[in-house]
Each structure stands twice: as structure tokens, then as C-alpha cells.
C-alpha atoms as a PDB file:
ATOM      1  CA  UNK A   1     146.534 134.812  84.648  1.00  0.00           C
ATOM      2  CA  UNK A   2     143.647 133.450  82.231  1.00  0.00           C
ATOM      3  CA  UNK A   3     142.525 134.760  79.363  1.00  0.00           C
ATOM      4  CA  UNK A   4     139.381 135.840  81.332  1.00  0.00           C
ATOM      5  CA  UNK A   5     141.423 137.753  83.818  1.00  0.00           C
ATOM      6  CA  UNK A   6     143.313 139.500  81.305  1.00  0.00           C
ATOM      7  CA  UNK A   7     140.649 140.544  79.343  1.00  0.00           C
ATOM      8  CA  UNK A   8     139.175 141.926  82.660  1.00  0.00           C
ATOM      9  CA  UNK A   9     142.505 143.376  83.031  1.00  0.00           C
ATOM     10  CA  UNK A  10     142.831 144.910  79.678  1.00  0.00           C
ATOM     11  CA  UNK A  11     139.418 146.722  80.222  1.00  0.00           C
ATOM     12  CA  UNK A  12     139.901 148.169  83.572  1.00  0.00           C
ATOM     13  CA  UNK A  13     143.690 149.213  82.421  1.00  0.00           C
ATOM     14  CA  UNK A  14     141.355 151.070  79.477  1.00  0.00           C
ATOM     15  CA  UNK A  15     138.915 152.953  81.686  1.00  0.00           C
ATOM     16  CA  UNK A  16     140.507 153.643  84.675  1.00  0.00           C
ATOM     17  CA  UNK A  17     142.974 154.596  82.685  1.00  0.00           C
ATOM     18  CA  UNK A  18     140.652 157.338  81.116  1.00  0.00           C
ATOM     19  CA  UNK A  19     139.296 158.280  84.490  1.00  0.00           C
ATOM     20  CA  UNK A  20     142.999 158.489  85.886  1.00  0.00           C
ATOM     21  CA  UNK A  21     144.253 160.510  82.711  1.00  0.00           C
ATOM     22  CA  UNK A  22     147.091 157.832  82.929  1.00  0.00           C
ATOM     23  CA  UNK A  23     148.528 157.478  79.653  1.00  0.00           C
ATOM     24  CA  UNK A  24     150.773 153.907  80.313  1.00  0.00           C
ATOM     25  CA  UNK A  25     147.867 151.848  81.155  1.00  0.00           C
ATOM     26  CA  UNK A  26     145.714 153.228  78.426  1.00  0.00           C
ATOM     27  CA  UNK A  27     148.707 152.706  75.736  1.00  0.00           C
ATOM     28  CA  UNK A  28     149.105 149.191  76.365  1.00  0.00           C
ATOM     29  CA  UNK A  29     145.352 148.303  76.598  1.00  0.00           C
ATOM     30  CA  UNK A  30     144.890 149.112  73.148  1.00  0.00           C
ATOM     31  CA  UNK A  31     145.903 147.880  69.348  1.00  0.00           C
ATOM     32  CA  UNK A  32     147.843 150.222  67.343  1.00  0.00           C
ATOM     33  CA  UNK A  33     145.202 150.033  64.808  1.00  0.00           C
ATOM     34  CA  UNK A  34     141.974 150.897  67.282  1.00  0.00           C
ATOM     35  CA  UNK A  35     138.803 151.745  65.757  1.00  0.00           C
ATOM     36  CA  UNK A  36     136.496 153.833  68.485  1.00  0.00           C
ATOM     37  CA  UNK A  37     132.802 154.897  67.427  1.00  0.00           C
ATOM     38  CA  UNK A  38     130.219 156.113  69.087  1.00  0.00           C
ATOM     39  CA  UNK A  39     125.940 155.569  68.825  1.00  0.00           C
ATOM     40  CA  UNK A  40     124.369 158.851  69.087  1.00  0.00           C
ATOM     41  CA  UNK A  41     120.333 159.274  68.670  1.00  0.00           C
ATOM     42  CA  UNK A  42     120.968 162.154  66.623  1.00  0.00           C
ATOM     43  CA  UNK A  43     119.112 160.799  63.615  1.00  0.00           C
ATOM     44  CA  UNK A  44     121.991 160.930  60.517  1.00  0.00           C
ATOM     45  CA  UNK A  45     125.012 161.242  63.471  1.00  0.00           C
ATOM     46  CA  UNK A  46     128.029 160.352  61.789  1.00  0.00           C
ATOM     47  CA  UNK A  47     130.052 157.949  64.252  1.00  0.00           C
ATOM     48  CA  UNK A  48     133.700 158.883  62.946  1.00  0.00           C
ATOM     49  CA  UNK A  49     136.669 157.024  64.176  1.00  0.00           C
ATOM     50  CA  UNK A  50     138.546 157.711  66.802  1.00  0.00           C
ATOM     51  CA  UNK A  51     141.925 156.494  66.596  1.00  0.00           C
ATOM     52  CA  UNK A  52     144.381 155.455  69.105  1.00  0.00           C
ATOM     53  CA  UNK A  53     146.929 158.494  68.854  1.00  0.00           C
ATOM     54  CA  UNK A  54     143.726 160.563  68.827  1.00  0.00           C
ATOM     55  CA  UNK A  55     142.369 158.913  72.064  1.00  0.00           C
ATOM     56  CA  UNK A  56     146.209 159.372  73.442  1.00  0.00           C
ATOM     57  CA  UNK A  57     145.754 162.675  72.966  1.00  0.00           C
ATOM     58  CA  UNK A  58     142.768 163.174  74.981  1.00  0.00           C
ATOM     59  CA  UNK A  59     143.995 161.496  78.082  1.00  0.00           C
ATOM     60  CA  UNK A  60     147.341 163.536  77.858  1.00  0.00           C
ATOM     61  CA  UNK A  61     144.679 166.775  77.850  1.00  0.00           C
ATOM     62  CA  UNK A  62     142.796 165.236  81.214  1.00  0.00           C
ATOM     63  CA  UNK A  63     141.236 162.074  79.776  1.00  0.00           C
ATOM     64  CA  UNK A  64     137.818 161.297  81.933  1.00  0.00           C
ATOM     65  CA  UNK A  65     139.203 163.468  84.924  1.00  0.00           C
ATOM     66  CA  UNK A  66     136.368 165.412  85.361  1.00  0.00           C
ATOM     67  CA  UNK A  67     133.593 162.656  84.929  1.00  0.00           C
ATOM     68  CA  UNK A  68     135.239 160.135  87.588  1.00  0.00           C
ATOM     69  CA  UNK A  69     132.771 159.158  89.966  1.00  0.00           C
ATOM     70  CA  UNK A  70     133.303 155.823  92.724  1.00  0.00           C
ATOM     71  CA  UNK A  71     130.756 154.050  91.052  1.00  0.00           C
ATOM     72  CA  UNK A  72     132.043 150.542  89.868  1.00  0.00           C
ATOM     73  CA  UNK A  73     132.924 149.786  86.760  1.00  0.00           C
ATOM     74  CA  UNK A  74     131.670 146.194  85.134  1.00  0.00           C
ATOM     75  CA  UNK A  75     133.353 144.127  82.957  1.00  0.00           C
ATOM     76  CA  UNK A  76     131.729 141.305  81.309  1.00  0.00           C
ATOM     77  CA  UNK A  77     134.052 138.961  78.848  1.00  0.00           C
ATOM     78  CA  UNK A  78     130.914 137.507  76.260  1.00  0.00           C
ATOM     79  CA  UNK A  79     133.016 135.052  74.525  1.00  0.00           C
ATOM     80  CA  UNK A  80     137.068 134.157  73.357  1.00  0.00           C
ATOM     81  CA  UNK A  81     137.603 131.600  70.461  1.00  0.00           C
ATOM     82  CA  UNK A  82     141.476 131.704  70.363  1.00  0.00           C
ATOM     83  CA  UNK A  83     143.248 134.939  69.710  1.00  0.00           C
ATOM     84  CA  UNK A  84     139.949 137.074  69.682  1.00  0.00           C
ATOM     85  CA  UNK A  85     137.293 138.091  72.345  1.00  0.00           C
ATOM     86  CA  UNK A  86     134.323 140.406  72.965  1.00  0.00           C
ATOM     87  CA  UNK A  87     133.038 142.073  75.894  1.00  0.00           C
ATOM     88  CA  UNK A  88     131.209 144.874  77.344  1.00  0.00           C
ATOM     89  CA  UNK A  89     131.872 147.429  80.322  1.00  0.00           C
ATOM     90  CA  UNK A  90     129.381 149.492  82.169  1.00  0.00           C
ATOM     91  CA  UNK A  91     130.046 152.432  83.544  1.00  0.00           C
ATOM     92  CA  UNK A  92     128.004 155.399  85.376  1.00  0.00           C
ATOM     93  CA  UNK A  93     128.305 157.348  82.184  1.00  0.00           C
ATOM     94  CA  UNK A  94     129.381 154.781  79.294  1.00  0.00           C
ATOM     95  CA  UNK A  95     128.484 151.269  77.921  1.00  0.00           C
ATOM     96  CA  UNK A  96     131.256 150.390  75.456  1.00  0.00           C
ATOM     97  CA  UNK A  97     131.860 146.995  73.691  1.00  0.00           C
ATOM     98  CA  UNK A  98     134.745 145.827  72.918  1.00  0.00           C
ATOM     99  CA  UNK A  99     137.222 143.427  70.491  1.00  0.00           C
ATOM    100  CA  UNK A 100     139.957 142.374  71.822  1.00  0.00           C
ATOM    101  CA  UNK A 101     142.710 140.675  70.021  1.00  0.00           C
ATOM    102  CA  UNK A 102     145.591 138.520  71.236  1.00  0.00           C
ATOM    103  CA  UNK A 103     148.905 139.977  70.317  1.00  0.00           C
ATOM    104  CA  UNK A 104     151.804 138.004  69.139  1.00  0.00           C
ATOM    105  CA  UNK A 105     153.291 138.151  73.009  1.00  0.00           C
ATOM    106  CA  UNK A 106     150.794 136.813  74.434  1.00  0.00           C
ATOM    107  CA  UNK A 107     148.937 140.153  75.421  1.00  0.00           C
ATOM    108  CA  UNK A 108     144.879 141.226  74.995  1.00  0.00           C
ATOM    109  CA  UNK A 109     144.543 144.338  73.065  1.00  0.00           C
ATOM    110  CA  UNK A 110     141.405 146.546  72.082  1.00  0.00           C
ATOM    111  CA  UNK A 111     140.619 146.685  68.691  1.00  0.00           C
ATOM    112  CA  UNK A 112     137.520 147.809  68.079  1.00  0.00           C
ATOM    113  CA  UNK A 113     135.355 149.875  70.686  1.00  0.00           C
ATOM    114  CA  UNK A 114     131.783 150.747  69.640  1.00  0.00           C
ATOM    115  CA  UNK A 115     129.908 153.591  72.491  1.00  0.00           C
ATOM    116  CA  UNK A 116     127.332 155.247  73.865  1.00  0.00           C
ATOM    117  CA  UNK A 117     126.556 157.437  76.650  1.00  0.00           C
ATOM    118  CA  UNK A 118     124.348 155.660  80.049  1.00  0.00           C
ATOM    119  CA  UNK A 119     121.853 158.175  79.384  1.00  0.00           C
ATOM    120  CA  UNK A 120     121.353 158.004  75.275  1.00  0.00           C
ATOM    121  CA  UNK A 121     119.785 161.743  75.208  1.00  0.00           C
ATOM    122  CA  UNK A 122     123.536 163.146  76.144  1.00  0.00           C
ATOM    123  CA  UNK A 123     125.429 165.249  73.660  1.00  0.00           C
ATOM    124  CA  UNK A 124     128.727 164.992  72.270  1.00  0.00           C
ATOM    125  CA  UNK A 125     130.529 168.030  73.862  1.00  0.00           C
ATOM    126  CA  UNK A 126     131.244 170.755  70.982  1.00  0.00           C
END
């Protein structure tokens, strides 16, 4: 497999994951140092981290269950230079770009994920 492909790979293991609530393939998508943020319009919105055991947490509690939908999910690799690479997904509900770094075996991992919701004007649930 290319780098392309398993950066593709990587993604899709990441968000179907989340929609699937399965734990494995969102484990080894990401690094054990992830940084997740989100954009919200809320003027002065704090983005926060969300850190891999966090998001671990939320797919054992359901993950993107509820939100699942058929529509595809697209992932778009924007550039690798060596052991790192960028790229965005699309989703009916989420755009999300990501940093992907090459692990010492060979393996793409997500790094850094920066968020926001399709539709900008959705909240945050409480």
C-alpha cells in the first residue's frame, strides 16, 4: 500500500470508526499524543483539547452511533514530505483536518485534528 492509500486508510479507520463505535480501528488510527480541537462561531469559544483516551472514551459510550448516515465520507491527502502529511475529510456533519505522522513501524497516525461542524451554526451538545 502507498503512503496515499494509507493515509486514506488511516482516515476512514478514524471515522468509520466513530460512526461504528468500534474502538480497534479508532485506537490504531491515532498518535498517543493526539491533539483534537474544534472551531465554533461562538465568538470567545474556547477550543480545548481533546485527547486520545478522552476520544476513547466517547466511542466506548456510542461514539457517532446516533449521527451515522450513508452519505460518503471524503478523504483528501493535501500533501506528505516524508514522515508527515495533511489532509482533510468531509463528512455529512464534520469537516476535520488532519496531521498525520509516520510511526517508527512504518504506520500513519493522527496527530493533530482541528473541527467543525458541516453546518457552522450547530452547538456543542451540553
Amino acid at each position: 500500500m502507498n503512503d496515499s492509500d494509507a493515509i486514506v486508510a488511516t482516515a476512514l479507520d478514524y471515522f468509520e470508526g466513530w460512526y461504528d463505535a468500534d474502538l480497534a480501528r479508532v485506537d490504531r488510527a491515532l498518535h498517543p499524543q493526539l491533539a483534537k480541537r474544534h472551531a465554533a462561531r461562538v465568538s470567545g469559544h474556547d477550543p480545548g483539547v481533546t485527547t486520545k483516551e478522552r476520544l476513547l472514551e466517547l466511542v466506548r459510550g456510542g461514539g457517532g452511533a446516533e449521527d451515522k448516515t450513508q452519505d460518503p465520507i471524503e478523504v483528501a491527502v493535501v500533501d506528505i514530505h516524508h514522515d508527515i502529511a495533511a489532509a482533510v475529510v468531509r463528512s455529512a456533519q464534520y469537516r476535520e483536518y488532519l496531521h498525520l505522522l509516520r510511526t517508527a513501524d512504518g504506520r500513519w497516525e493522527i496527530v493533530n485534528a482541528f473541527w467543525q461542524f458541516t453546518d457552522p451554526d450547530q452547538a456543542l451538545p451540553e
